[in-house]
Structures are given as C-alpha cells and as structure tokens.
Protein backbone atom coordinates (compact mmCIF):
# COMPACT_ATOMS: atom_id res chain seq x y z
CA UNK A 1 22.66 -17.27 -25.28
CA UNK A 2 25.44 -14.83 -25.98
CA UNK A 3 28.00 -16.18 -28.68
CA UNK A 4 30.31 -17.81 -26.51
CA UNK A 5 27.53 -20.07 -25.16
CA UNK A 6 27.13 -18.61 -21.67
CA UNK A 7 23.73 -17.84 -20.93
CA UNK A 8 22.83 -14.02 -20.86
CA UNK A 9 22.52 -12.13 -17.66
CA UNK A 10 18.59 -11.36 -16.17
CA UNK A 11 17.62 -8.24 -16.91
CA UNK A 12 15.99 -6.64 -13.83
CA UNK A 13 14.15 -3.08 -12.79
CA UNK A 14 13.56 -2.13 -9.97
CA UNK A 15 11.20 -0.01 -7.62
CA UNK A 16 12.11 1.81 -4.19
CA UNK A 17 9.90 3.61 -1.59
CA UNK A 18 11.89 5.38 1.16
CA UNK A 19 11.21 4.62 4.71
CA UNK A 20 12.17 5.15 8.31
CA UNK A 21 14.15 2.10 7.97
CA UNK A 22 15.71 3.31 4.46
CA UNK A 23 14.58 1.87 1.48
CA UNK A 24 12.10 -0.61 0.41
CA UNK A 25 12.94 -2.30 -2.59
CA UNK A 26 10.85 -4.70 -5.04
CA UNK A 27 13.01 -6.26 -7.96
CA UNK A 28 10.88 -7.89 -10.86
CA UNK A 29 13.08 -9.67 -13.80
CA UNK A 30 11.63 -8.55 -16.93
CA UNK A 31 12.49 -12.22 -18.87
CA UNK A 32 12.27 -14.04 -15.67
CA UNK A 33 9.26 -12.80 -13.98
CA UNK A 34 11.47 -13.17 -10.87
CA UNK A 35 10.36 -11.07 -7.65
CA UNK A 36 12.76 -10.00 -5.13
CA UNK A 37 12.42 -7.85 -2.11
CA UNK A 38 14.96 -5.96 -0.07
CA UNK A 39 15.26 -3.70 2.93
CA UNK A 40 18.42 -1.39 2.57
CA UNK A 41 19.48 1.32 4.69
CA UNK A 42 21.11 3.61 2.42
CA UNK A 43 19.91 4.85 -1.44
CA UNK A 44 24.25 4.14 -2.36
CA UNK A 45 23.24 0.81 -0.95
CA UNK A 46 19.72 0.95 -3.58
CA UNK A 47 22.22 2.25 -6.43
CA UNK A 48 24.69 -0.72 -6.10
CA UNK A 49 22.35 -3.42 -5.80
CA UNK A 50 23.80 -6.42 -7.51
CA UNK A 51 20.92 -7.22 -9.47
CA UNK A 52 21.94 -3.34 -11.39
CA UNK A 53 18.74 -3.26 -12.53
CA UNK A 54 18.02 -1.03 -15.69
CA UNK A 55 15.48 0.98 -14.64
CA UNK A 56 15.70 2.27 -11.02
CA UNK A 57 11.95 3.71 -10.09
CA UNK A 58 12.16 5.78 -6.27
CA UNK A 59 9.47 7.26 -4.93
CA UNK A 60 11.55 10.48 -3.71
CA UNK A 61 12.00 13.92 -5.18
CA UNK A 62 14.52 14.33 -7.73
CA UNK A 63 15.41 17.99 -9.15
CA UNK A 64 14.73 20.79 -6.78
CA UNK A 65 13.23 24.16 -8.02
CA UNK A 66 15.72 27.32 -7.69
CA UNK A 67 12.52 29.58 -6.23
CA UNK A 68 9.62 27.66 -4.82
CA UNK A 69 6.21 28.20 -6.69
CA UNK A 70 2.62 27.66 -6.03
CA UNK A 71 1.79 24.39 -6.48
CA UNK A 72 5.09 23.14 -6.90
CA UNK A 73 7.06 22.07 -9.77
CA UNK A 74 5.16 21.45 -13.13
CA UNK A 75 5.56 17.69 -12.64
CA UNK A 76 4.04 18.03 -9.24
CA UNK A 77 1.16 20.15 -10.21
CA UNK A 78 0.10 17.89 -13.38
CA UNK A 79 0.36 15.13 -10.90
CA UNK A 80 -2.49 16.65 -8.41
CA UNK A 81 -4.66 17.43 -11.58
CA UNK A 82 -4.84 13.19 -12.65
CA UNK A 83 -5.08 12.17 -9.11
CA UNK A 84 -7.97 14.01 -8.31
CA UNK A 85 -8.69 13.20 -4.53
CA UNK A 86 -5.77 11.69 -3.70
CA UNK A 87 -4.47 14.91 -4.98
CA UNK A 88 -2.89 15.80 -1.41
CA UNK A 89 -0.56 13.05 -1.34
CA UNK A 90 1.63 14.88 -3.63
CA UNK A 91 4.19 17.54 -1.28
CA UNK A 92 5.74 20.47 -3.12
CA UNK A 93 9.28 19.88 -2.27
CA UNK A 94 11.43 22.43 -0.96
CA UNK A 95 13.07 25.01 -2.69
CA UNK A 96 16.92 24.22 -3.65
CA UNK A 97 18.52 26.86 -0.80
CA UNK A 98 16.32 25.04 1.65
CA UNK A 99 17.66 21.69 1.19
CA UNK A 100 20.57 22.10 4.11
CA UNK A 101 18.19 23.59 6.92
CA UNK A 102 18.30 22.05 10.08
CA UNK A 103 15.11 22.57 11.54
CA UNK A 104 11.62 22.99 10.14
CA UNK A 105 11.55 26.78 11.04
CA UNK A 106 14.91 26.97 9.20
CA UNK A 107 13.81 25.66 6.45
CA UNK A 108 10.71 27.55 6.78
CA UNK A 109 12.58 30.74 6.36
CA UNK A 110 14.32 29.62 3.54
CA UNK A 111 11.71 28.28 1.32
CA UNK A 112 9.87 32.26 2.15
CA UNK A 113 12.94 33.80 1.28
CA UNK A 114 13.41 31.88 -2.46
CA UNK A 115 9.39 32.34 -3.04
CA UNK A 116 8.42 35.49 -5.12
CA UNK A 117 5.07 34.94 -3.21
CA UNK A 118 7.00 34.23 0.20
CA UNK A 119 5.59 30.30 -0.10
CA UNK A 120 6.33 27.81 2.76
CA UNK A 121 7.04 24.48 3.53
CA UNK A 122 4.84 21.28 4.85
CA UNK A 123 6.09 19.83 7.85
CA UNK A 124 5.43 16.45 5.38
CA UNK A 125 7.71 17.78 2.89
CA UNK A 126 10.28 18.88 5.47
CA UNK A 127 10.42 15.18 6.92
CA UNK A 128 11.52 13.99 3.54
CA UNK A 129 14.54 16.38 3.41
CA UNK A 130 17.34 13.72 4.89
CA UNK A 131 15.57 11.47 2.12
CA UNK A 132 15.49 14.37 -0.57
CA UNK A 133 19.29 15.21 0.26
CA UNK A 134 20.49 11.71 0.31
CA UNK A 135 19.27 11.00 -3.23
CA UNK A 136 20.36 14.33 -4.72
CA UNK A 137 23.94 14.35 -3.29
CA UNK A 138 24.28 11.00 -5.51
CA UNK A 139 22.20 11.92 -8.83
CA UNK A 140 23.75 13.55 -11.80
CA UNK A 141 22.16 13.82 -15.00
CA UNK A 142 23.35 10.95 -16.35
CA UNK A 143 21.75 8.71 -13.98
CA UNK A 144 18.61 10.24 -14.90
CA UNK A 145 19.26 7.45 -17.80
CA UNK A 146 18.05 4.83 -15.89
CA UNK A 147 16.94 6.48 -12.16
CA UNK A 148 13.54 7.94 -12.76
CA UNK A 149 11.26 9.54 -10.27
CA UNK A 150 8.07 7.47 -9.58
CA UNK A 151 4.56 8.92 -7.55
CA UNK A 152 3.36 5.61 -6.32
CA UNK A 153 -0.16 6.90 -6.19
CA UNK A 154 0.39 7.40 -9.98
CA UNK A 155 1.05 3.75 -11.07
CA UNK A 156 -1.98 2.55 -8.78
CA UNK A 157 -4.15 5.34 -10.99
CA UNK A 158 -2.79 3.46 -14.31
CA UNK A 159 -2.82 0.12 -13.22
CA UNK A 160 -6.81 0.05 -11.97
CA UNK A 161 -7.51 2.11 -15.42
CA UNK A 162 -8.10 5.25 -13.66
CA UNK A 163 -10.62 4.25 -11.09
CA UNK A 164 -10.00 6.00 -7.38
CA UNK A 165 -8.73 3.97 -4.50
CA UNK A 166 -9.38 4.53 -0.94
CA UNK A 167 -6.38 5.83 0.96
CA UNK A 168 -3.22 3.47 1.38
CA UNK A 169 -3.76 4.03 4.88
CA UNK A 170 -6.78 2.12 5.60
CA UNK A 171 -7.68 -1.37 5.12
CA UNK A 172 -9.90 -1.44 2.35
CA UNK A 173 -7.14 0.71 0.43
CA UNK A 174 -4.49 -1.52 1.05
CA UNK A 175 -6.61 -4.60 0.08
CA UNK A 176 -7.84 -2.47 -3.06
CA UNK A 177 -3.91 -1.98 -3.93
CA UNK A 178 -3.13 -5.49 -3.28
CA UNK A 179 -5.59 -6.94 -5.36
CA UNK A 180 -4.40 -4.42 -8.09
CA UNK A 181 -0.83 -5.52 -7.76
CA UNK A 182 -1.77 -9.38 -7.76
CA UNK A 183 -2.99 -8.87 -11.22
CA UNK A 184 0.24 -7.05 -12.02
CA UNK A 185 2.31 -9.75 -12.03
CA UNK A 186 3.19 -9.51 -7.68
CA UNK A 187 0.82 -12.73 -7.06
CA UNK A 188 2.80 -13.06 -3.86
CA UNK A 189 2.17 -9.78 -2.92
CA UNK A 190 -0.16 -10.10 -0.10
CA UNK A 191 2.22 -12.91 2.12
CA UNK A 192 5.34 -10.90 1.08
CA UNK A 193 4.04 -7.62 2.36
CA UNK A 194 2.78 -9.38 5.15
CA UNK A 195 6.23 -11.07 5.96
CA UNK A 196 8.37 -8.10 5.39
CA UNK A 197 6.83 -5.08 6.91
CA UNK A 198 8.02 -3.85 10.25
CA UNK A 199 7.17 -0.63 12.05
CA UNK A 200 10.13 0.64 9.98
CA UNK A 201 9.08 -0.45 7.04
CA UNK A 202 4.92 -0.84 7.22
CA UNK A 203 2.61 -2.83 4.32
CA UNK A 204 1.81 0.79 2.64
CA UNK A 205 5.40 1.29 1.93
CA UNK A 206 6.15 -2.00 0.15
CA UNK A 207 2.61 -1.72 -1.63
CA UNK A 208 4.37 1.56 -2.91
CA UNK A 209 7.78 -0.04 -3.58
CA UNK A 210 5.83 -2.90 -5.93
CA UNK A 211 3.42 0.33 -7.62
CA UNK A 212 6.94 1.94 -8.34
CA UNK A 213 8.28 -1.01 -9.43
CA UNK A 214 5.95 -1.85 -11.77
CA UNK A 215 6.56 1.82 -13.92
CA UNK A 216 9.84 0.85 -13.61
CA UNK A 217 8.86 -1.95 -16.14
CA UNK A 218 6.51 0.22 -18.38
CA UNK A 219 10.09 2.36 -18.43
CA UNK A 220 11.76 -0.22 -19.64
CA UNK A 221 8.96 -1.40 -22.03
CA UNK A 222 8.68 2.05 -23.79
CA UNK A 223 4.77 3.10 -22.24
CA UNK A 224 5.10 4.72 -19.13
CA UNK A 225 3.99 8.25 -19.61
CA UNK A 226 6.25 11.23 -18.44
CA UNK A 227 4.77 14.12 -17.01
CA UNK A 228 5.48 16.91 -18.04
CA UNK A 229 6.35 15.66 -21.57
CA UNK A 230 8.92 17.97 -21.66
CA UNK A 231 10.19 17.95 -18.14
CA UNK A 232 12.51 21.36 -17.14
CA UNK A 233 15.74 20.96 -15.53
CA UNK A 234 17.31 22.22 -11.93
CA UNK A 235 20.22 24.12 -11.25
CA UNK A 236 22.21 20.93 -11.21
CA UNK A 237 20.61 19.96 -14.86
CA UNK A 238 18.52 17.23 -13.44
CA UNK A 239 14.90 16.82 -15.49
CA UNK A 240 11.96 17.27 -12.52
CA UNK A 241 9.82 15.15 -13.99
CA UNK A 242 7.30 11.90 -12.52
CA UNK A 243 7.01 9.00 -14.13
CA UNK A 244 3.65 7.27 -14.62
C-alpha cells in the first residue's frame, strides 16, 4: 500500500519477438505472476504499452557496428561460442551505413564497402533490416535503462541449465521449449501459443517472446548475465550488448 492507502501499481516486464505481423509480446507481473499476451503492429506501439513494464526484453538488434567485422559484434560472437550448435541462429547484423539500403544487393555493397575485409550480408540478416531500423530510429541511450536486447535461444540455454535443444523449428523442439517454459512460470504456455499464433505470428515466435520475457525478469531480479560484461557502444552511444 502506498501511504495514502491506494494500493500500489503491478510491476510488469516484458518480452517481444518481432514478426511478420509486428511484435509478439508476453507480459509477466513480477508480484502478480500475471501473464499477458499481445500482438502489436508497431515497436512505438511495444514502447507505449500500458502495462510500461520495467524491463522491455526484444529479440532485435540494438547498436549497429560503424565497420562490419568477422563474426559480428563482440556480443554476437560470445553468443555463438555458449550456443554451440545452435550457434547459426545468431545473424551478424549489418553494418551502420547499410541500415537505409533498399535492396539486398544494396545493402550488399554497403556492408563490403564499411568491411576492412570487404564482409557481406545474410539475406537473414537483411530481412530483419525494416525490424532493425524501426527499433533504432526510437532507441536512445537512455532507454537502454530499461530496453535490453534479448537472443531467445540464449534464455532457453539458461533456463534448461545448459542442455541443447532441438531446433525451434521442429516439433520435438518446440515441445522441448514448451515444457521448459511451463516450468518457468508460463504454465499456460502450450494453449496460449496454441490460441494465438497465426501464419503472421507462428508458435516459434511466441515460444521466443515468453524465452525473452523471462530474462526480462532475471533483469529485473539482478541475475541475468550480460554479454560482453563490458558491452562497447555505437556511433549513436547505444551499448551492443545481449542479455542472457
């Protein structure tokens, strides 16, 4: 109770995957246990959700490299070295001068140009630029206070203990991560999936919105684990760093 004798607001985090449909989001109130799920078409639309949770996890790039360098930015590259296997599902983003290409050979060019070793670009990483773009024309530094970057693939390494998972894509993988996330406090998991994925929004991308999610709450709690500890910062000053 606060002193005037109204009850105190829910505190909420928050975890968002993007999408062809835009954003999946999975809310979880940290003194409620509260779930809520939410399919939003813009990340403004993820940033003013009413809830204004306190921690903000997205599974999307955040800080883009001046130059782009083998392997990626440190974050990405300590990333690959925990995940082992499922080392691939983590894209070197494009370079910071490729961010406004508009076509994959564009940005192509671009990324070669900004390379000292003439590096491309994935035709998975180039997808994400619209998604990559949206979220940087709204960061700043100081939102880096509560909006952290999150690899999904990550929190499912932490939450089994570090035992590998088959891919997300199959269904032994996706039972694997439900099961996980059941135990994680999401015992709805496996109907809510079920009712809210669309072709727009499939089950592996709300299995990654509840993964980011849940780092969202070891943020808040003080033991998720940053990688690299001491995470540089882009052109803009925003940290490139993952959250695990």
């Amino acid at each position: 109770m606060t002193p005037d004798g109204a009850r105190d607001e829910p505190v909420w985090v928050a975890g968002a995957d993007g999408c062809p449909a835009g954003w999946a989001v999975v809310l979880f109130g940290v003194t409620t246990r509260a779930v809520r799920r939410r399919l939003l078409p813009s990340f403004a639309d993820v940033l003013a959700l009413p809830e204004r949770p306190v921690v903000l996890g997205i599974d999307m790039v955040i800080g883009l490299p001046d130059q782009a360098e083998r392997g990626g930015r440190a974050c990405d590259r300590a990333a690959r070295r925990l995940l082992g296997r499922r080392a691939s599902s983590v894209f070197s983003p494009p370079a910071r001068p490729a961010l406004d290409a508009t076509s994959y050979e564009d940005a192509l060019a671009r990324n070669r140009a900004h390379s000292p070793d003439g590096i491309g670009l994935s035709i998975q990483a180039y997808h994400l630029l619209p998604k990559i773009r949206e979220v940087d024309a709204l960061l700043t530094p100081a939102r880096q206070d509560r909006v952290i970057e999150v690899h999904p693939e990550l929190s499912f390494l932490a939450i089994s203990g570090g035992a590998p998972l088959p891919s997300k894509h199959t269904p032994e993988g996706q039972s694997a991560r439900q099961r996980l996330l059941t135990d994680a406090s999401f015992p709805d998991v496996r109907e809510a999936v079920a009712q809210h994925a669309t072709p727009r929004a499939k089950p592996d991308d709300w299995l990654d919105a509840h993964a980011v999610c849940w780092t969202a709450r070891r943020r808040h709690a003080g033991t998720a684990v940053r990688l690299p500890e001491t995470p540089p910062t882009d052109a803009r000053g925003l940290r490139m760093e993952i959250w695990r």
